[in-house]
C-alpha atoms as a PDB file:
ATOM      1  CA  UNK A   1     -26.278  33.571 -25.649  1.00  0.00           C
ATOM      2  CA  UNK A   2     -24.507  30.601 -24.253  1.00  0.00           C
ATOM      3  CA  UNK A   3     -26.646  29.349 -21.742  1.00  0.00           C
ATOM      4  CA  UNK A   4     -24.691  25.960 -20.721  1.00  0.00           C
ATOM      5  CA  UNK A   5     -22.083  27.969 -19.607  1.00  0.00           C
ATOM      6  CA  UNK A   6     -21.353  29.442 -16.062  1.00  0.00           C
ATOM      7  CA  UNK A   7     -21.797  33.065 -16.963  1.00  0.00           C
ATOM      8  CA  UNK A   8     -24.820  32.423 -19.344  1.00  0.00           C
ATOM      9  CA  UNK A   9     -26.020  30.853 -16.098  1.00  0.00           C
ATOM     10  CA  UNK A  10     -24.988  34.189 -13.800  1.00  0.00           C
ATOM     11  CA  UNK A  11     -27.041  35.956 -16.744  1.00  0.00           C
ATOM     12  CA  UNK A  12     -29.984  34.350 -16.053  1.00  0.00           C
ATOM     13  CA  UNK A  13     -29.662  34.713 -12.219  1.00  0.00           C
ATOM     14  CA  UNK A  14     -29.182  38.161 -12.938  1.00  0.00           C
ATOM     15  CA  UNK A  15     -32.146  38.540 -14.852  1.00  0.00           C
ATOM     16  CA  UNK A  16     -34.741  36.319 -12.408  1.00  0.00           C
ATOM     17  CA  UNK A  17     -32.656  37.609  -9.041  1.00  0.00           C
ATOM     18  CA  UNK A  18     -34.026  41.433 -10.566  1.00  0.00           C
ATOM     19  CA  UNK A  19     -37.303  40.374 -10.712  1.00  0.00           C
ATOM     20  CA  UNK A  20     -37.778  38.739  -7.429  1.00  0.00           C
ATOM     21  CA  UNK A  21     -36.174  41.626  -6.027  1.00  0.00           C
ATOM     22  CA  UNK A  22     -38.842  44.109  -7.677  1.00  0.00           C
ATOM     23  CA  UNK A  23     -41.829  41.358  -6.768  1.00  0.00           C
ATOM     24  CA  UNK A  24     -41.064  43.330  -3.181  1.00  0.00           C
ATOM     25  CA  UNK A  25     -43.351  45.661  -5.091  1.00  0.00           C
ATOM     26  CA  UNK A  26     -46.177  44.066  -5.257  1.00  0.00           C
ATOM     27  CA  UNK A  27     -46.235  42.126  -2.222  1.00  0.00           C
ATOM     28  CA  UNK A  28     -44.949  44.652  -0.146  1.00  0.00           C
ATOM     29  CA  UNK A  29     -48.093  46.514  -0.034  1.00  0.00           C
ATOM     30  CA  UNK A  30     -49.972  43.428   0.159  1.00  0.00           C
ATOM     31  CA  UNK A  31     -48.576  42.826   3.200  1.00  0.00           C
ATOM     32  CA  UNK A  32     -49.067  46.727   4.993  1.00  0.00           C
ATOM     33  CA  UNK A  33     -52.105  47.905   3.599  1.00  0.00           C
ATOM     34  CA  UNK A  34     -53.857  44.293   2.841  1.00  0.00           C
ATOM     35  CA  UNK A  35     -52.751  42.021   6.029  1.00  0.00           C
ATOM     36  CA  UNK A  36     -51.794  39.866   3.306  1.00  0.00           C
ATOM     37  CA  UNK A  37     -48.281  38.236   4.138  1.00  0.00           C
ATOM     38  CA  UNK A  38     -48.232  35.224   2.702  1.00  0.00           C
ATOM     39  CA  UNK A  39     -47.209  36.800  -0.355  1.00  0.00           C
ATOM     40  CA  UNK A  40     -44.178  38.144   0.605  1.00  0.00           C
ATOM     41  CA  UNK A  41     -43.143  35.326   2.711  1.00  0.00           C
ATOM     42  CA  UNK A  42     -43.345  33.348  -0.679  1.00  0.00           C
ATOM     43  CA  UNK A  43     -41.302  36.073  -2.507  1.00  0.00           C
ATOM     44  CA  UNK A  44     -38.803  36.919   0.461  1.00  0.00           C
ATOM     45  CA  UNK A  45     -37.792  32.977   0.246  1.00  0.00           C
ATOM     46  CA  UNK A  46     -37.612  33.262  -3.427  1.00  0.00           C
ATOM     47  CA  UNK A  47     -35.409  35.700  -3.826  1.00  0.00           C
ATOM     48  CA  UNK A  48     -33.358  35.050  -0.890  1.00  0.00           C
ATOM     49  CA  UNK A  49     -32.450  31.615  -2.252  1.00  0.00           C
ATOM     50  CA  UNK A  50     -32.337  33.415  -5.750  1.00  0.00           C
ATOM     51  CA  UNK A  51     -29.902  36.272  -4.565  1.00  0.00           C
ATOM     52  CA  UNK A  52     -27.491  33.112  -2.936  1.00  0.00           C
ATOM     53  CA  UNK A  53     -27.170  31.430  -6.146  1.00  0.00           C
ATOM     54  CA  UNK A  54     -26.645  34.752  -7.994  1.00  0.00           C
ATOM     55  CA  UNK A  55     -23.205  35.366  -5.255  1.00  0.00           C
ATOM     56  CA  UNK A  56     -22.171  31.951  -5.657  1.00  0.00           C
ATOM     57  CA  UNK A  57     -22.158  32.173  -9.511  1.00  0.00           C
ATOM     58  CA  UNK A  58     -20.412  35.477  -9.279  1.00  0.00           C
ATOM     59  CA  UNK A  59     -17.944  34.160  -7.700  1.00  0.00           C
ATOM     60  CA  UNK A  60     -17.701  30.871  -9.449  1.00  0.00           C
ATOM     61  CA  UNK A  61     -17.581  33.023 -12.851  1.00  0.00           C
ATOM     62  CA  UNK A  62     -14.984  34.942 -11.380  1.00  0.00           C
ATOM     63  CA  UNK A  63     -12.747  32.208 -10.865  1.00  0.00           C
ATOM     64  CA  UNK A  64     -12.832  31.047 -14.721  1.00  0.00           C
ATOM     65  CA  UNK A  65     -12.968  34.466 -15.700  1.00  0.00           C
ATOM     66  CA  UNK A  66     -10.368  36.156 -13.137  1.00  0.00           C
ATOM     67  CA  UNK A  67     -12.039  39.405 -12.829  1.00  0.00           C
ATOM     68  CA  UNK A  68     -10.924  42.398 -11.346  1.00  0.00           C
ATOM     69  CA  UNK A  69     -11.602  43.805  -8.165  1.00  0.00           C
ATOM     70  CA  UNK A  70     -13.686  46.759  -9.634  1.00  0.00           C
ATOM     71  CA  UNK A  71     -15.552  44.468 -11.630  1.00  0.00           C
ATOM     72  CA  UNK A  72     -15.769  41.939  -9.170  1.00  0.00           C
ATOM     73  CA  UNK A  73     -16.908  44.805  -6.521  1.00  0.00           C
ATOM     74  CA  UNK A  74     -19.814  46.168  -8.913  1.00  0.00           C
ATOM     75  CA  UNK A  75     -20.887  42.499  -9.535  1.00  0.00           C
ATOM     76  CA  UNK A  76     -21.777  41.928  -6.264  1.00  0.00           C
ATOM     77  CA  UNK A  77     -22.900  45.668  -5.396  1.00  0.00           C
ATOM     78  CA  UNK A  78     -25.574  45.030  -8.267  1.00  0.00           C
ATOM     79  CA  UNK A  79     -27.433  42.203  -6.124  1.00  0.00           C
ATOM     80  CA  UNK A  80     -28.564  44.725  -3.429  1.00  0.00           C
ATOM     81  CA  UNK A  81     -29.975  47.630  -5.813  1.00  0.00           C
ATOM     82  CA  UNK A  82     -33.666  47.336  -7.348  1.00  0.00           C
ATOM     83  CA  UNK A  83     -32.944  46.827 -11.181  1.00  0.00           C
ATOM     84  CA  UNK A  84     -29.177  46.771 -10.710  1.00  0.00           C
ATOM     85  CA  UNK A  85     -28.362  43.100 -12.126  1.00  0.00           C
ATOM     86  CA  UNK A  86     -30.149  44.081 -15.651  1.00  0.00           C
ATOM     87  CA  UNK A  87     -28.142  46.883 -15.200  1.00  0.00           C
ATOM     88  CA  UNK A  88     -24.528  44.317 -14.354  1.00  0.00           C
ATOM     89  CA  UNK A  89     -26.122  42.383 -17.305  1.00  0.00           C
ATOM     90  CA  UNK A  90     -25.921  44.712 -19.707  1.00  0.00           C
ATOM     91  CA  UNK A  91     -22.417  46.448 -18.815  1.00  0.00           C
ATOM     92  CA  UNK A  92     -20.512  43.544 -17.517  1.00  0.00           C
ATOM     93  CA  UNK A  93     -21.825  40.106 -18.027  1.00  0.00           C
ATOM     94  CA  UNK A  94     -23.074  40.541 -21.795  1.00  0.00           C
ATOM     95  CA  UNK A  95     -20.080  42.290 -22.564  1.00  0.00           C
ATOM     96  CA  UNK A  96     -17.444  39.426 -20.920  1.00  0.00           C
ATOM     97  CA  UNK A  97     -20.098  36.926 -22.737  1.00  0.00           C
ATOM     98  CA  UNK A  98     -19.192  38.507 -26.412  1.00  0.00           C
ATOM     99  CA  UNK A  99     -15.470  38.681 -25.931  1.00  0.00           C
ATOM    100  CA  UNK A 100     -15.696  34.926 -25.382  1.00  0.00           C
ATOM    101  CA  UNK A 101     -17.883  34.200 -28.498  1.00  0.00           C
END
């Protein structure tokens, strides 16, 4: 994997943007059941800066790549579903990756 490039960079969004997005998890019920927020203030900030730069490089990697709308549409649809981007990682972004190698 080419990692200097912009959609070995949306790859690894993908795959850290996921996991801040399943932290919710962990911190959610820290939060409810504990009266523990802190947590989840730390992870909401997280991944909302996380799931920025992961729209941003979607779209940057769009323009290079000139995606289509259906492609484009479940690229972006995959940032606000719980394990979606490994899923966009797999089917789309490995895939475009390996018919540019």
């Amino acid at each position: 994997m080419n990692f200097r490039s912009a959609l070995g960079i949306l790859r690894i969004l993908a795959f850290v943007e996921g996991i801040s997005y399943l932290s919710f998890a962990l911190t959610m019920p820290l939060k409810y059941m504990f009266d523990m927020p802190m947590p989840n203030k730390i992870v909401g900030m997280a991944h909302g800066i996380l799931f920025i730069a992961y729209c941003v490089m979607v779209f940057v990697v769009n323009l290079d790549k000139k995606w289509s709308l259906r492609i484009n549409f479940w690229a972006y649809f995959a940032s606000l579903i719980p394990f979606a981007t490994f899923v966009a990682d797999a089917k789309i972004f490995k895939v475009e990756q390996e018919k540019g190698a």
